[in-house]
N, C-alpha and C. Protein backbone atom coordinates (compact mmCIF):
# COMPACT_ATOMS: atom_id res chain seq x y z
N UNK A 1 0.82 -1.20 0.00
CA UNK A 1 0.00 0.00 0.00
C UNK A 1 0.86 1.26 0.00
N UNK A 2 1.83 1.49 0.78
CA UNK A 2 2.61 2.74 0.92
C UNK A 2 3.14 2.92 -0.75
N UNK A 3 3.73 1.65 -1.98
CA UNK A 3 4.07 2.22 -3.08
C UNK A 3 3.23 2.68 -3.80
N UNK A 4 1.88 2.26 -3.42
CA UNK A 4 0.63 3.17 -3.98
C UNK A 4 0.66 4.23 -3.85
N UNK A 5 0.30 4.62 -2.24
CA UNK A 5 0.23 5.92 -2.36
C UNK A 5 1.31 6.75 -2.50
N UNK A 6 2.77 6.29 -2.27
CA UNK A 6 3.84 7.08 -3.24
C UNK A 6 3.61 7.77 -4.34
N UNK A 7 2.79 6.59 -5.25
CA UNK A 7 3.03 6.96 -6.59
C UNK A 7 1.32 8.04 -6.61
N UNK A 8 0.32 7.86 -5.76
CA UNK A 8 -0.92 8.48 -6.16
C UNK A 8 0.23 10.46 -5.44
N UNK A 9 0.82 10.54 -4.85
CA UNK A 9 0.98 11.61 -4.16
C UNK A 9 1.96 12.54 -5.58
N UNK A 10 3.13 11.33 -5.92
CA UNK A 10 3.58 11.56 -6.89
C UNK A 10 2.46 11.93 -8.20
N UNK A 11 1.47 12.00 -8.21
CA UNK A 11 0.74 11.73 -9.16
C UNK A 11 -0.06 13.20 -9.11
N UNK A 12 -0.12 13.92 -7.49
CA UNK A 12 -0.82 14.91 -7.38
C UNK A 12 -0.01 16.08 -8.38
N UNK A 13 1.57 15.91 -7.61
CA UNK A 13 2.23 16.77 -7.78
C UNK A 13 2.56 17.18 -9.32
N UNK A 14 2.80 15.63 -9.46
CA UNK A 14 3.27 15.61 -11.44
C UNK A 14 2.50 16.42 -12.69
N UNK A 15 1.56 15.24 -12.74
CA UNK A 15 0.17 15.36 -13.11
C UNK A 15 -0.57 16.46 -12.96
N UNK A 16 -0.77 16.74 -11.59
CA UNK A 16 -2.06 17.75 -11.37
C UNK A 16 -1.23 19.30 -11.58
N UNK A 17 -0.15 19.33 -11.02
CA UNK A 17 0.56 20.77 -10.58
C UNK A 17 1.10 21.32 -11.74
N UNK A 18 2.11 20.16 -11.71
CA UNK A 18 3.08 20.00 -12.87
C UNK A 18 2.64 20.86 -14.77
N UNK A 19 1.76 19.26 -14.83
CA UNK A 19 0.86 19.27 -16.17
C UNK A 19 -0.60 19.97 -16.26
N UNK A 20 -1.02 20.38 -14.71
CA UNK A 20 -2.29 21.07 -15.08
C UNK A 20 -3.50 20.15 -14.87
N UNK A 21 -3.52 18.99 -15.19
CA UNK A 21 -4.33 17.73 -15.27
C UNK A 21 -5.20 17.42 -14.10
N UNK A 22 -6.32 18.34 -13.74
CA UNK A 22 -6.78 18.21 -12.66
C UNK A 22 -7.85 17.44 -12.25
N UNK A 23 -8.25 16.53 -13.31
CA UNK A 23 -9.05 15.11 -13.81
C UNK A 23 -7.99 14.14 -12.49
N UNK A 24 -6.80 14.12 -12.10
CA UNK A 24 -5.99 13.46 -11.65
C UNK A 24 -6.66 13.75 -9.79
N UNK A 25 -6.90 14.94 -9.54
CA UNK A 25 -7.65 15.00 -8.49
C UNK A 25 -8.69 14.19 -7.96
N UNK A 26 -9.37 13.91 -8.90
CA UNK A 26 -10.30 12.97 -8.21
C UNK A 26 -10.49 11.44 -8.27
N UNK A 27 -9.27 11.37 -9.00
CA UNK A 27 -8.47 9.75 -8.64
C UNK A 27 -7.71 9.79 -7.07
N UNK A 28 -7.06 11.06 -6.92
CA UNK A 28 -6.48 10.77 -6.02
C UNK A 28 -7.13 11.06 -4.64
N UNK A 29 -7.42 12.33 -4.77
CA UNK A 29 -7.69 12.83 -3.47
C UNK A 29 -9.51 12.05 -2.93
N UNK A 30 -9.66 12.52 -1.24
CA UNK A 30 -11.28 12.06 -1.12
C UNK A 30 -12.08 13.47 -1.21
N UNK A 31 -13.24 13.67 -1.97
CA UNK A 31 -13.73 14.68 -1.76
C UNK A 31 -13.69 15.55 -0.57
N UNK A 32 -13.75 14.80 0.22
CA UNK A 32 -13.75 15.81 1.81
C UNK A 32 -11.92 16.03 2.22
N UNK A 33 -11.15 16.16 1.14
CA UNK A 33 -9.94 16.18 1.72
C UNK A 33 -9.77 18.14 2.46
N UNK A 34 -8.49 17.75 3.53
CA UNK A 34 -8.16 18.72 4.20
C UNK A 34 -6.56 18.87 3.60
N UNK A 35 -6.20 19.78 3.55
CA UNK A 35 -4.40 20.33 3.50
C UNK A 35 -4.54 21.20 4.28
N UNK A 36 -3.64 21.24 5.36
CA UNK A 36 -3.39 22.15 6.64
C UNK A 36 -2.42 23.18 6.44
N UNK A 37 -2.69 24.20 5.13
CA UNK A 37 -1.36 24.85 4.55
C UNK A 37 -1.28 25.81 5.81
N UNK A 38 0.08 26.41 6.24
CA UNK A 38 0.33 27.71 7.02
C UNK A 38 0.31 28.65 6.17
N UNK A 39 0.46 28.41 4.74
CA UNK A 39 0.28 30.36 4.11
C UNK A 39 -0.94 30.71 3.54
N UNK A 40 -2.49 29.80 3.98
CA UNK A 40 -3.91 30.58 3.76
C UNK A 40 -4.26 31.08 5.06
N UNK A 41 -5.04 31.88 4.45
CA UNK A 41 -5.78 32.75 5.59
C UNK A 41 -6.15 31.84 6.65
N UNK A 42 -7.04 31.05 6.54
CA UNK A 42 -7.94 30.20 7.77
C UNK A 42 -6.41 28.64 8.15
N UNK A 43 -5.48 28.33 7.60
CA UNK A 43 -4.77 27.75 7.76
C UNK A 43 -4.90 26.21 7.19
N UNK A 44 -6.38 26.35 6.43
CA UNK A 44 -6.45 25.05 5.97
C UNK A 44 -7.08 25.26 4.81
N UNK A 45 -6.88 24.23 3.77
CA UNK A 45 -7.68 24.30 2.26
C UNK A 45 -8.95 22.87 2.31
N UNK A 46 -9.67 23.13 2.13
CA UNK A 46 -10.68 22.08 2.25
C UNK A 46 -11.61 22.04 0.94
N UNK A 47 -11.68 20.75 0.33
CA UNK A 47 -12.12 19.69 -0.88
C UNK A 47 -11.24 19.62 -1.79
N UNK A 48 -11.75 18.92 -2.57
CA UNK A 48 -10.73 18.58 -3.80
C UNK A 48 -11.18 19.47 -4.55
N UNK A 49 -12.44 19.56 -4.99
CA UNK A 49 -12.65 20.72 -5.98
C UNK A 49 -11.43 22.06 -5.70
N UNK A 50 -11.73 22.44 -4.31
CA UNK A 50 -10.44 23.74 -4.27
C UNK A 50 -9.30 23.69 -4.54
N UNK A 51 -8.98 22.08 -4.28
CA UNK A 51 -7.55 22.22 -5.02
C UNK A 51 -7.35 22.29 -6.63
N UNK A 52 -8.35 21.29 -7.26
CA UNK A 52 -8.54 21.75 -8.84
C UNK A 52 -8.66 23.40 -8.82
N UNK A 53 -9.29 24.54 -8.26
CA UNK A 53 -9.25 25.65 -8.62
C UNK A 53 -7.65 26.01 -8.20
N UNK A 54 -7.17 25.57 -7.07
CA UNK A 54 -5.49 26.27 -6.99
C UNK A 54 -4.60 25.67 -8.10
N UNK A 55 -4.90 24.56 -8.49
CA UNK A 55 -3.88 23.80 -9.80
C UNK A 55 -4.29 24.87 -10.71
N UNK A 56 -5.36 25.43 -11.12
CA UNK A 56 -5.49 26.24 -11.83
C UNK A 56 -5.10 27.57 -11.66
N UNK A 57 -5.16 28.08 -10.68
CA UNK A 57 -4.61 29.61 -10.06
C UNK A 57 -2.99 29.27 -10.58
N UNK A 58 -2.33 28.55 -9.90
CA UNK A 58 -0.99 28.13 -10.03
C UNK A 58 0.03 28.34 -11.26
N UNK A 59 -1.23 27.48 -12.10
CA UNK A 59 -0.75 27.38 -13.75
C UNK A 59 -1.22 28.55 -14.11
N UNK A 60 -1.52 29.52 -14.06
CA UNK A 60 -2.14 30.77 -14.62
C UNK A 60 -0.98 31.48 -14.22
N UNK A 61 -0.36 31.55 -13.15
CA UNK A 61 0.36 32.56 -12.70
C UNK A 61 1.45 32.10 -12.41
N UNK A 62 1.88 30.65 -12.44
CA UNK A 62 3.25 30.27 -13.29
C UNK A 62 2.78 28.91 -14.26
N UNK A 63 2.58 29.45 -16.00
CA UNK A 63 2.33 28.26 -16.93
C UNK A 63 2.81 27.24 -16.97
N UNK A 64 4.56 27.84 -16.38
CA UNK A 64 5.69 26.36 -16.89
C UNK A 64 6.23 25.82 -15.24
N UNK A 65 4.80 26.25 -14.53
CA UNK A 65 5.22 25.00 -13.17
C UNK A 65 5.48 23.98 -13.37
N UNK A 66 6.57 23.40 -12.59
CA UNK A 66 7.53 22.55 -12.59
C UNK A 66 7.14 21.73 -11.28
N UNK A 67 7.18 20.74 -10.84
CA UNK A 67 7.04 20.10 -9.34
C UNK A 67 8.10 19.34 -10.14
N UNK A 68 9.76 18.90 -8.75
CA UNK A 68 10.49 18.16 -9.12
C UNK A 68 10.52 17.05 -7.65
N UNK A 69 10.11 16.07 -7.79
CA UNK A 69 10.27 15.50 -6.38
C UNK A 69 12.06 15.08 -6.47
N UNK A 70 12.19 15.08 -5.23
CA UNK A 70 13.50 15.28 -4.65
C UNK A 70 13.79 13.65 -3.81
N UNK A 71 12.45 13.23 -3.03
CA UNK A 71 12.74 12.47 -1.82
C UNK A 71 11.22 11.66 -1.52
N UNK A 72 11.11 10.89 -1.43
CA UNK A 72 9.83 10.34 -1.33
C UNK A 72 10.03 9.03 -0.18
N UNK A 73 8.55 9.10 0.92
CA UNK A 73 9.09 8.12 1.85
C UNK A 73 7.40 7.79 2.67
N UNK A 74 7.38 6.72 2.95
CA UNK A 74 6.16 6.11 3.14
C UNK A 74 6.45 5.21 4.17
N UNK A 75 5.36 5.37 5.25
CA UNK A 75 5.42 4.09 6.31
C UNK A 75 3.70 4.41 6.65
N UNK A 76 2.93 3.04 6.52
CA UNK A 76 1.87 3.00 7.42
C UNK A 76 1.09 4.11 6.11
N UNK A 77 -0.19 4.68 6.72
CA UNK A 77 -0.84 5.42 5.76
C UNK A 77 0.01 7.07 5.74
N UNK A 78 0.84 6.79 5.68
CA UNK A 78 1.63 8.42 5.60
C UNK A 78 3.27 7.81 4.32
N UNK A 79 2.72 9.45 3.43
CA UNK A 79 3.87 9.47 2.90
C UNK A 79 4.45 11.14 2.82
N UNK A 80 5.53 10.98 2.71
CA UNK A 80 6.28 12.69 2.58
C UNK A 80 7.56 12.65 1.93
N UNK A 81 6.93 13.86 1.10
CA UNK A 81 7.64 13.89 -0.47
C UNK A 81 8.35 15.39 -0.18
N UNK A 82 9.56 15.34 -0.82
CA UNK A 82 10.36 16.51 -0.67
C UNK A 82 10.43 17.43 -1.91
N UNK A 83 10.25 18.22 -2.29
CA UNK A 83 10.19 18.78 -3.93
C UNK A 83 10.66 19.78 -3.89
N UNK A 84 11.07 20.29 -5.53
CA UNK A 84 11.05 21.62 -5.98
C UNK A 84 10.85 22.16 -6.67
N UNK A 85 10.30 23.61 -6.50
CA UNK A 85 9.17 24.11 -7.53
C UNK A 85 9.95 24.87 -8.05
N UNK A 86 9.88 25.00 -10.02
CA UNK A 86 10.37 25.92 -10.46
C UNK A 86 9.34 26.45 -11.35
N UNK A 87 9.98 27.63 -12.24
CA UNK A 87 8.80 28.26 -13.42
C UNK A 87 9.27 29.41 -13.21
N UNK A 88 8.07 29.99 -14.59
CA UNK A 88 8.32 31.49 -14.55
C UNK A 88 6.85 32.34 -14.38
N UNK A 89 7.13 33.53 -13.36
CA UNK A 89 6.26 33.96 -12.89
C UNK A 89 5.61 34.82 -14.30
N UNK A 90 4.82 34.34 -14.92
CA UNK A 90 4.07 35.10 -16.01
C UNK A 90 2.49 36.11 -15.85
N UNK A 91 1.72 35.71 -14.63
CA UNK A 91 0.22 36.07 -14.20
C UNK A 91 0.59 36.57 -12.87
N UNK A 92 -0.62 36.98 -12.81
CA UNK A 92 -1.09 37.53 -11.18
C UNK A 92 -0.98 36.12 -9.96
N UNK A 93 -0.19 36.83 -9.17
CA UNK A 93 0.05 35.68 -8.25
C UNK A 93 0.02 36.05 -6.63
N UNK A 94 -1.12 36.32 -6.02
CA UNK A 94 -1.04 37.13 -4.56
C UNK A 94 -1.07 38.65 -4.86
N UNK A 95 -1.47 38.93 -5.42
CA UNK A 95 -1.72 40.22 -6.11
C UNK A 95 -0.97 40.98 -6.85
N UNK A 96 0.15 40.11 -7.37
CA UNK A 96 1.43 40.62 -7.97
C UNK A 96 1.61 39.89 -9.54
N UNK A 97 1.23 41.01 -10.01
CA UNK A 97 1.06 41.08 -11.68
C UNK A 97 2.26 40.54 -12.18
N UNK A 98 2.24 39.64 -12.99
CA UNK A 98 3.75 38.76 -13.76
C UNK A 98 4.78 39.59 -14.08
N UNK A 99 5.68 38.84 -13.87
CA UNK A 99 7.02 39.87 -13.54
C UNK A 99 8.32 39.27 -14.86
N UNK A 100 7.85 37.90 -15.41
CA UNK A 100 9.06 37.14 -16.08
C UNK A 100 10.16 36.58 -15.26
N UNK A 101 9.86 37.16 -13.96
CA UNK A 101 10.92 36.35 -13.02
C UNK A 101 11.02 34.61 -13.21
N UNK A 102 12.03 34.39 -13.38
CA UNK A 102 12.11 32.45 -12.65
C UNK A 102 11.97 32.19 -11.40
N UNK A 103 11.08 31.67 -10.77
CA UNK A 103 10.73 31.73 -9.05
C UNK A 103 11.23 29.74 -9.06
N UNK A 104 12.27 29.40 -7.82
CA UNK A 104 12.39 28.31 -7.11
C UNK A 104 11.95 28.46 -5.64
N UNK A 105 11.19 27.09 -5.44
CA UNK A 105 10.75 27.39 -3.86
C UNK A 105 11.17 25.70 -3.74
N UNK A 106 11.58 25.20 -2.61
CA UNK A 106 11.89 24.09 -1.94
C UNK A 106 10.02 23.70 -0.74
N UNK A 107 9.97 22.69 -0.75
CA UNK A 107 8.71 22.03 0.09
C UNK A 107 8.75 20.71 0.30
N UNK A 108 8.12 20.69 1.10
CA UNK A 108 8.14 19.06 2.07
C UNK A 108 6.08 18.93 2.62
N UNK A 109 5.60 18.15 1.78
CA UNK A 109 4.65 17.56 2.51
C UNK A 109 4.03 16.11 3.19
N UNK A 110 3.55 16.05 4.27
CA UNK A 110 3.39 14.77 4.48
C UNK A 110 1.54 14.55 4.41
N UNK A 111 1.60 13.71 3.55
CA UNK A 111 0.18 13.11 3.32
C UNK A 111 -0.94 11.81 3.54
N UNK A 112 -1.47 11.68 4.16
CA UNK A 112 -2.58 10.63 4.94
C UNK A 112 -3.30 9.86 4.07
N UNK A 113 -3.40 8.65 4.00
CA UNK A 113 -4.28 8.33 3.15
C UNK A 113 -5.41 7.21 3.72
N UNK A 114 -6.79 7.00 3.41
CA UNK A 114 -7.33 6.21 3.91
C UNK A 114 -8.31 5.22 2.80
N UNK A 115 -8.60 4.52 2.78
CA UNK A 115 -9.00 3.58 1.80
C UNK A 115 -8.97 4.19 0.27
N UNK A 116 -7.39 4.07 0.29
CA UNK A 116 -7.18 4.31 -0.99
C UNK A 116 -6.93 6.30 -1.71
N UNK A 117 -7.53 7.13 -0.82
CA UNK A 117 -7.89 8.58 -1.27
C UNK A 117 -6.54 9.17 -0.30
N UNK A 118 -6.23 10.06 -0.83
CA UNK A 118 -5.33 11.01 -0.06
C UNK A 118 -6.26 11.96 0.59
N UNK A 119 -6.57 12.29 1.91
CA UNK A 119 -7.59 12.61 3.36
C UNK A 119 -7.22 13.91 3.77
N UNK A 120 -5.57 14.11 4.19
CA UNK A 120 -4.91 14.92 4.90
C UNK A 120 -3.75 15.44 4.35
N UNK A 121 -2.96 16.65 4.41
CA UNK A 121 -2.08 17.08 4.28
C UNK A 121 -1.57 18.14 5.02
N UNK A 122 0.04 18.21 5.49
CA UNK A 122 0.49 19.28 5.97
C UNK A 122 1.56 19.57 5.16
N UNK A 123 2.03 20.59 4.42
CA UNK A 123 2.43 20.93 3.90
C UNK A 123 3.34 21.84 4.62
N UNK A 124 4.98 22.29 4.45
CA UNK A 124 5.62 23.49 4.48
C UNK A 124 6.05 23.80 3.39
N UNK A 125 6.59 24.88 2.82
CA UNK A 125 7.05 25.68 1.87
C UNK A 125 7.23 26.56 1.69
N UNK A 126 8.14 27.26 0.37
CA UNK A 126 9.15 28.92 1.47
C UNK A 126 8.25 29.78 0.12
N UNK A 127 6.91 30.03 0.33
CA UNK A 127 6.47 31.01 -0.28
C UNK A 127 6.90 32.56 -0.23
N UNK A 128 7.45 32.90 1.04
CA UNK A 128 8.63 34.01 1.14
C UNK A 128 9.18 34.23 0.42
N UNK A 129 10.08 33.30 0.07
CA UNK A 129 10.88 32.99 -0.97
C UNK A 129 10.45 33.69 -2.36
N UNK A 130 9.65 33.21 -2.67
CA UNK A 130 8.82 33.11 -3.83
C UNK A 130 8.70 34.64 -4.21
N UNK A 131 8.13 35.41 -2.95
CA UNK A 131 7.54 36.84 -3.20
C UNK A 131 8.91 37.11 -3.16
N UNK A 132 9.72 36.96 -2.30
CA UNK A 132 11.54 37.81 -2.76
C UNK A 132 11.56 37.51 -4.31
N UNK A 133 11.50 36.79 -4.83
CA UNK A 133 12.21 36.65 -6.00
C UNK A 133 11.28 37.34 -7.00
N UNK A 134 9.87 37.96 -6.37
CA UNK A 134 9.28 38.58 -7.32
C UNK A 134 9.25 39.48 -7.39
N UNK A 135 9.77 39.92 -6.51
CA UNK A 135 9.95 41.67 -6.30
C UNK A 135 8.62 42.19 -5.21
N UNK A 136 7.94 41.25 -4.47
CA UNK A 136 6.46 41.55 -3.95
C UNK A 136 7.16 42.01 -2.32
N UNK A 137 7.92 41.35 -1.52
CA UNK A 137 8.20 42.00 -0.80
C UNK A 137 10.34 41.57 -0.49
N UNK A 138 10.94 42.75 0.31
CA UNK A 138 12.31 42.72 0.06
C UNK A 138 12.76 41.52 1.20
């Protein structure tokens, strides 16, 4: 079970982020899924549909997102994947109109899975980062 969900998590990132392919969402994830991000407002993203709308925000405001997994590791219903995001900032992204910048951000999430659906996620990642390199804040 854990090379499953390796490869379904691998599958979010690739697939859904990566390529845009947000048909891949609802193979993977359970409708009622949670991601416990620290950089939204309320601190958590809740359904899959919302994440199909952020795969889409994402790719709008970097086209040639990149997800590169780095590290991948699974025990029991938990796996956590190490990645890195590259692209170029072309759209509005946090209220910051495309710049042509190349933005890299480094992230680590660990993800839950229960009969089969990915349930849970906590996510870190240096969205800081991200706005330095866009010129949004110094």
């Amino acid at each position: 079970m854990s090379e499953e969900n390796k490869a379904k998590a691998r599958r979010l990132f690739e697939e859904g982020f990566s390529q845009g392919n947000t048909d891949v969402v609802d193979e993977v994830l359970n409708p009622d899924f949670v991601c416990y991000d620290p950089n939204s407002e309320s601190g958590e993203v809740r359904g899959s549909e919302t994440i199909k709308a952020e795969i889409e925000y994402f790719r709008n405001a970097v086209p040639d997102l990149t997800y590169t997994i780095e590290d991948q590791m699974a025990e029991g219903d938990k796996v956590v994947t190490r990645y890195t995001v590259s692209g170029t900032h072309q759209g509005e992204f946090f209220g910051v109109a495309g710049t042509g910048e190349g933005i890299t951000m480094s992230g680590i999430s660990i993800d839950r899975f229960e009969d089969g659906k990915m349930v849970e996620e906590w996510p870190e990642y240096d969205l800081l980062g991200v706005m330095r390199q866009i010129g949004a804040v110094s």
